[in-house]
C-alpha atoms as a PDB file:
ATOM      1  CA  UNK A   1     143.468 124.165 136.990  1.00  0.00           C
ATOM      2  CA  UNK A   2     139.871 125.408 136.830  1.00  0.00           C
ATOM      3  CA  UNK A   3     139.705 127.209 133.451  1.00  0.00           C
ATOM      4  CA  UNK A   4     141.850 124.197 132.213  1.00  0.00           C
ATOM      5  CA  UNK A   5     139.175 121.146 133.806  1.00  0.00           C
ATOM      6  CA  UNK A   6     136.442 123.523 132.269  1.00  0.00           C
ATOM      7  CA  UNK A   7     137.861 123.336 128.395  1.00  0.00           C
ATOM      8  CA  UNK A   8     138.377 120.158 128.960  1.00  0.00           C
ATOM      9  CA  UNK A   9     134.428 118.933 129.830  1.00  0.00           C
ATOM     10  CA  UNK A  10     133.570 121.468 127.011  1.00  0.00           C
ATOM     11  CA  UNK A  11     135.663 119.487 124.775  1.00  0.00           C
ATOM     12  CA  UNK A  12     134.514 116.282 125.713  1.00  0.00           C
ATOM     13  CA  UNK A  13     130.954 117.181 125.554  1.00  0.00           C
ATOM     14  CA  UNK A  14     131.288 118.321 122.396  1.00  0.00           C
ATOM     15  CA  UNK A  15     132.648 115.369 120.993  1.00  0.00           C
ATOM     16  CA  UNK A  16     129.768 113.113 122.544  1.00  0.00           C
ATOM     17  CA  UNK A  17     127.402 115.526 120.462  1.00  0.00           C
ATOM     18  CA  UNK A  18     129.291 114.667 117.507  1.00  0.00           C
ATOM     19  CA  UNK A  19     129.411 110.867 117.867  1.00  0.00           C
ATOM     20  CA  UNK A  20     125.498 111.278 118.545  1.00  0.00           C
ATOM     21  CA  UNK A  21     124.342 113.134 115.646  1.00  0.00           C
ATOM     22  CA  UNK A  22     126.440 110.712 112.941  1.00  0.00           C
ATOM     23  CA  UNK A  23     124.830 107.273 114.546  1.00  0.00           C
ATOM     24  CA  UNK A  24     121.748 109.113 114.105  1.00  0.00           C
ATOM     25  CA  UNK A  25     121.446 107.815 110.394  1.00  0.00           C
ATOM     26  CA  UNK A  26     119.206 106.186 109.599  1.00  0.00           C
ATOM     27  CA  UNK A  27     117.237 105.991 106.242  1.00  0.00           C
ATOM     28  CA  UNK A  28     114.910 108.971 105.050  1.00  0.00           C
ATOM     29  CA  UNK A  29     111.219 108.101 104.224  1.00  0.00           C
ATOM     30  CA  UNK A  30     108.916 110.464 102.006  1.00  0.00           C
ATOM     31  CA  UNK A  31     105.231 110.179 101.319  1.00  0.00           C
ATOM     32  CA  UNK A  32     102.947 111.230  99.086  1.00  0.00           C
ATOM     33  CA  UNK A  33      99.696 111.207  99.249  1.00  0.00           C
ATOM     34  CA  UNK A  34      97.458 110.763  96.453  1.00  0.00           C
ATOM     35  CA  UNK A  35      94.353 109.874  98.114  1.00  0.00           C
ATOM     36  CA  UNK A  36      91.141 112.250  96.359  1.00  0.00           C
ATOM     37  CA  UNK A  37      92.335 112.001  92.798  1.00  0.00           C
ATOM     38  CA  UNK A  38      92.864 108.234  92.617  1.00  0.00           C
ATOM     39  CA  UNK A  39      89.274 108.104  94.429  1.00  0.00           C
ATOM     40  CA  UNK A  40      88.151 109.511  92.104  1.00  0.00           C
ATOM     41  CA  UNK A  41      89.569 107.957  89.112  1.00  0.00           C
ATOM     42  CA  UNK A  42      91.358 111.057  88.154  1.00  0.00           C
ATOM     43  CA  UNK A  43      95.052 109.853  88.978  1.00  0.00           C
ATOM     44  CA  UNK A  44      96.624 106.397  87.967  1.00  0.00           C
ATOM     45  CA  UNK A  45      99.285 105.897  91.114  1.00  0.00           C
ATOM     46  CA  UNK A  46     101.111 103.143  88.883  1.00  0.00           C
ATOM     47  CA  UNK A  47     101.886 105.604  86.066  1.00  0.00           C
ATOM     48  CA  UNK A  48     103.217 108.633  88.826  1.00  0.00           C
ATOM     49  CA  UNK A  49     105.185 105.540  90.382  1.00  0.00           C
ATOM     50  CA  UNK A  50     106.787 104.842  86.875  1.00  0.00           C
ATOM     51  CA  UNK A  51     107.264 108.448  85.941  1.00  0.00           C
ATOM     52  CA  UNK A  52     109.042 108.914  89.443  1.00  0.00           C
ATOM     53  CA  UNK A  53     111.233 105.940  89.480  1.00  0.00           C
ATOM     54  CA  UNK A  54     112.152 107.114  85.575  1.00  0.00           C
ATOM     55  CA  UNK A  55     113.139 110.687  86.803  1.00  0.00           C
ATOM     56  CA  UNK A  56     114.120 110.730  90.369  1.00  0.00           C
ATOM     57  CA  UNK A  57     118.211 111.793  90.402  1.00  0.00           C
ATOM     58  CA  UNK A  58     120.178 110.589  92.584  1.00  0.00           C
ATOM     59  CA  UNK A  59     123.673 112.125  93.100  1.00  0.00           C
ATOM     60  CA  UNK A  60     122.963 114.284  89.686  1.00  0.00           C
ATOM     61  CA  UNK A  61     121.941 110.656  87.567  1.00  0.00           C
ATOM     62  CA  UNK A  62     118.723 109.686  86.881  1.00  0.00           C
ATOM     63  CA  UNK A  63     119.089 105.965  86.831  1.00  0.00           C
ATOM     64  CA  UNK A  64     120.988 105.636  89.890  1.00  0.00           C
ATOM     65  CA  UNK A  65     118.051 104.670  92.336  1.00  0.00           C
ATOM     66  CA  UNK A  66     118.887 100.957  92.654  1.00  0.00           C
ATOM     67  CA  UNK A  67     122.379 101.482  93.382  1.00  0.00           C
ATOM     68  CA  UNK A  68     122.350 103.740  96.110  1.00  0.00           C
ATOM     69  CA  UNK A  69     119.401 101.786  97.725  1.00  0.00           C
ATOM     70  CA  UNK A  70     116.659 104.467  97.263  1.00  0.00           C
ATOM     71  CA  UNK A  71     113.409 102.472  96.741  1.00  0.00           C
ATOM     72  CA  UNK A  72     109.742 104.030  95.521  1.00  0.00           C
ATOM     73  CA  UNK A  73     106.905 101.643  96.170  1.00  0.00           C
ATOM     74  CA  UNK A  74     102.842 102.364  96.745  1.00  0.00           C
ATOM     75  CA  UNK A  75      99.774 101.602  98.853  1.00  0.00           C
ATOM     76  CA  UNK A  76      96.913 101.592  96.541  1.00  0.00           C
ATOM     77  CA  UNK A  77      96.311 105.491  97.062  1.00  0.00           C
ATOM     78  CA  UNK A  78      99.945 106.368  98.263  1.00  0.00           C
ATOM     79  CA  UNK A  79     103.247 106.465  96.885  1.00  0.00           C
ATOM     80  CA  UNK A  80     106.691 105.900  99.354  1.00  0.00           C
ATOM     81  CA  UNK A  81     110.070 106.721  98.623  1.00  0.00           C
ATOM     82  CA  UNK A  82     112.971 105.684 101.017  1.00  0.00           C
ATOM     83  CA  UNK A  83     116.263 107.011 100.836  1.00  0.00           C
ATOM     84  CA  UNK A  84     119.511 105.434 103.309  1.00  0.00           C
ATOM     85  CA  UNK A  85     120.543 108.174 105.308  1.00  0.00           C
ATOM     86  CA  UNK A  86     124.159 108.683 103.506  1.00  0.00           C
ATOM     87  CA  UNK A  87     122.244 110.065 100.252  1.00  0.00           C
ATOM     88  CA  UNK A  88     121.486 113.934  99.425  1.00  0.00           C
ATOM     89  CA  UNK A  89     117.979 113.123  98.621  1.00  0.00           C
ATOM     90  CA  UNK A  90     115.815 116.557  98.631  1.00  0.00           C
ATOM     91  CA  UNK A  91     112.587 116.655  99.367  1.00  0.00           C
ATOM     92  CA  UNK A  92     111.781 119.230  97.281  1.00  0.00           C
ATOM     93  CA  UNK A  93     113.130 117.215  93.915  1.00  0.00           C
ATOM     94  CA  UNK A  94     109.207 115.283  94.644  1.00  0.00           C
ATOM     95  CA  UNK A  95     107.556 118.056  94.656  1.00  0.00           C
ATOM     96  CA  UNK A  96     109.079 119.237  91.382  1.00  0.00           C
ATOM     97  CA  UNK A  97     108.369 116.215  89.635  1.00  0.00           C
ATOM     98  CA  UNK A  98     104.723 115.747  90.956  1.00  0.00           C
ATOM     99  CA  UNK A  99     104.160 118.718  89.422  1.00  0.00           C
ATOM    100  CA  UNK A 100     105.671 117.959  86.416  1.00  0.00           C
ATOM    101  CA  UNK A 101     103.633 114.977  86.443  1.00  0.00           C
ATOM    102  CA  UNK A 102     100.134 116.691  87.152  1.00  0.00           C
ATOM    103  CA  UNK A 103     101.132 119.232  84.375  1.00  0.00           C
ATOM    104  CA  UNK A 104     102.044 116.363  81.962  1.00  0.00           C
ATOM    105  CA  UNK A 105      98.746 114.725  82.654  1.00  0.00           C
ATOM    106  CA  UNK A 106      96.901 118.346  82.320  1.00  0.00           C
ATOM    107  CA  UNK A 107      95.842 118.249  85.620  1.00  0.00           C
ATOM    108  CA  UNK A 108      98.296 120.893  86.912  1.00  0.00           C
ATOM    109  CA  UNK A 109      94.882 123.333  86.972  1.00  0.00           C
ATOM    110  CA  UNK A 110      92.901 120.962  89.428  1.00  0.00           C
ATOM    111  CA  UNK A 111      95.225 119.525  91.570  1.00  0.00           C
ATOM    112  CA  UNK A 112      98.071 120.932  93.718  1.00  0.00           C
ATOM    113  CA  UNK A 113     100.720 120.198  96.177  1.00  0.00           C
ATOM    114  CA  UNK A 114     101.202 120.687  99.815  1.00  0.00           C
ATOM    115  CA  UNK A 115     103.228 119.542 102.145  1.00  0.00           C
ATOM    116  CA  UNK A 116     101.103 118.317 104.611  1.00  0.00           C
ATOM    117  CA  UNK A 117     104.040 117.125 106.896  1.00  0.00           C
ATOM    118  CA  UNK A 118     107.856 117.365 107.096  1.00  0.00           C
ATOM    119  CA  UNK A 119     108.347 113.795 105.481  1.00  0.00           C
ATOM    120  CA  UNK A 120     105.307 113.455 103.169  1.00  0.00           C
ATOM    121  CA  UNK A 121     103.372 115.770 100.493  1.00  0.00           C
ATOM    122  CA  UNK A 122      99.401 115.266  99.343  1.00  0.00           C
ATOM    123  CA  UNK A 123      97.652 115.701  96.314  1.00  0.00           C
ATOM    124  CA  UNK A 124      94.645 118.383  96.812  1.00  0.00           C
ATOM    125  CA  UNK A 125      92.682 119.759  94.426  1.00  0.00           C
ATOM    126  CA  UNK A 126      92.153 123.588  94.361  1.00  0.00           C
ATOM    127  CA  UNK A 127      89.327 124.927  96.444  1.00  0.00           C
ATOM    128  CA  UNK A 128      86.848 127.177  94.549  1.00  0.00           C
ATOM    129  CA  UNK A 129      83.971 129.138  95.956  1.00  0.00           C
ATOM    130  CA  UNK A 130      82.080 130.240  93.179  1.00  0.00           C
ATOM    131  CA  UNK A 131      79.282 133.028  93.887  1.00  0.00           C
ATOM    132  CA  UNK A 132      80.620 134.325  97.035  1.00  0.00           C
ATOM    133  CA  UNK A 133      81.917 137.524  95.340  1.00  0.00           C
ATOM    134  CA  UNK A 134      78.004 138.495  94.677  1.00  0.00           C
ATOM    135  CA  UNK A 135      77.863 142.352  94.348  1.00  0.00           C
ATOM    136  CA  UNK A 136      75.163 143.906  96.679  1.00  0.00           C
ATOM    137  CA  UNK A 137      73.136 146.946  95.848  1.00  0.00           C
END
């Protein structure tokens, strides 16, 4: 009786932790941040919101973001895409295409980026310290 009551609460536990992690679905939210180059005039968020909702795949299609309920709006300096749960949307596919935007735009050699969280990426440009490498005699 004891090993048999132990499966047993094993089994049911395990099935709790199973109901659990599937109502857990919710929608997925990714930001990026594009705050110093629209600042400073570099970046035109409108245009990378166009060039995103034009390219973003969804389920291997590119024009598939309206029916599957993955939206891409923006703040004036930030752009947010939300995905329902259900969808395989990568993260990583937004950092592809920013770049391919920045490199598009030939700013690919000033600005980079980094994720700055797990849900959201930011523009930055490169830091460069010119004349530390000074040679002494």
């Amino acid at each position: 009786l004891g090993p048999l009551l132990f499966i047993y609460l094993f089994l049911e536990k395990l099935n709790n932790n199973i109901k659990m992690s599937k109502a857990k679905k919710g929608s997925v939210k990714f930001v990026i941040d594009c705050t110093a180059p629209v600042e400073d005039k570099v970046l035109d968020v409108a245009s990378f919101e166009k060039y995103l909702q034009d390219r973003i795949k969804v389920d291997g299609k590119t024009s598939n973001l309206a029916s599957n309920g993955v939206t891409v709006s923006r703040d004036r300096t930030k752009l947010t895409i939300s995905a329902p749960g259900d969808v395989q949307f990568p993260k990583r596919q937004l950092k592809y295409l920013a770049k391919r935007y920045l490199k598009k735009q030939q700013l690919r050699d000033y600005l980079r980026v980094i994720a700055a969280s797990k849900n959201s990426y930011e523009l930055r440009y490169f830091s460069i310290n010119a004349g530390d490498d000074v040679e002494e005699e």
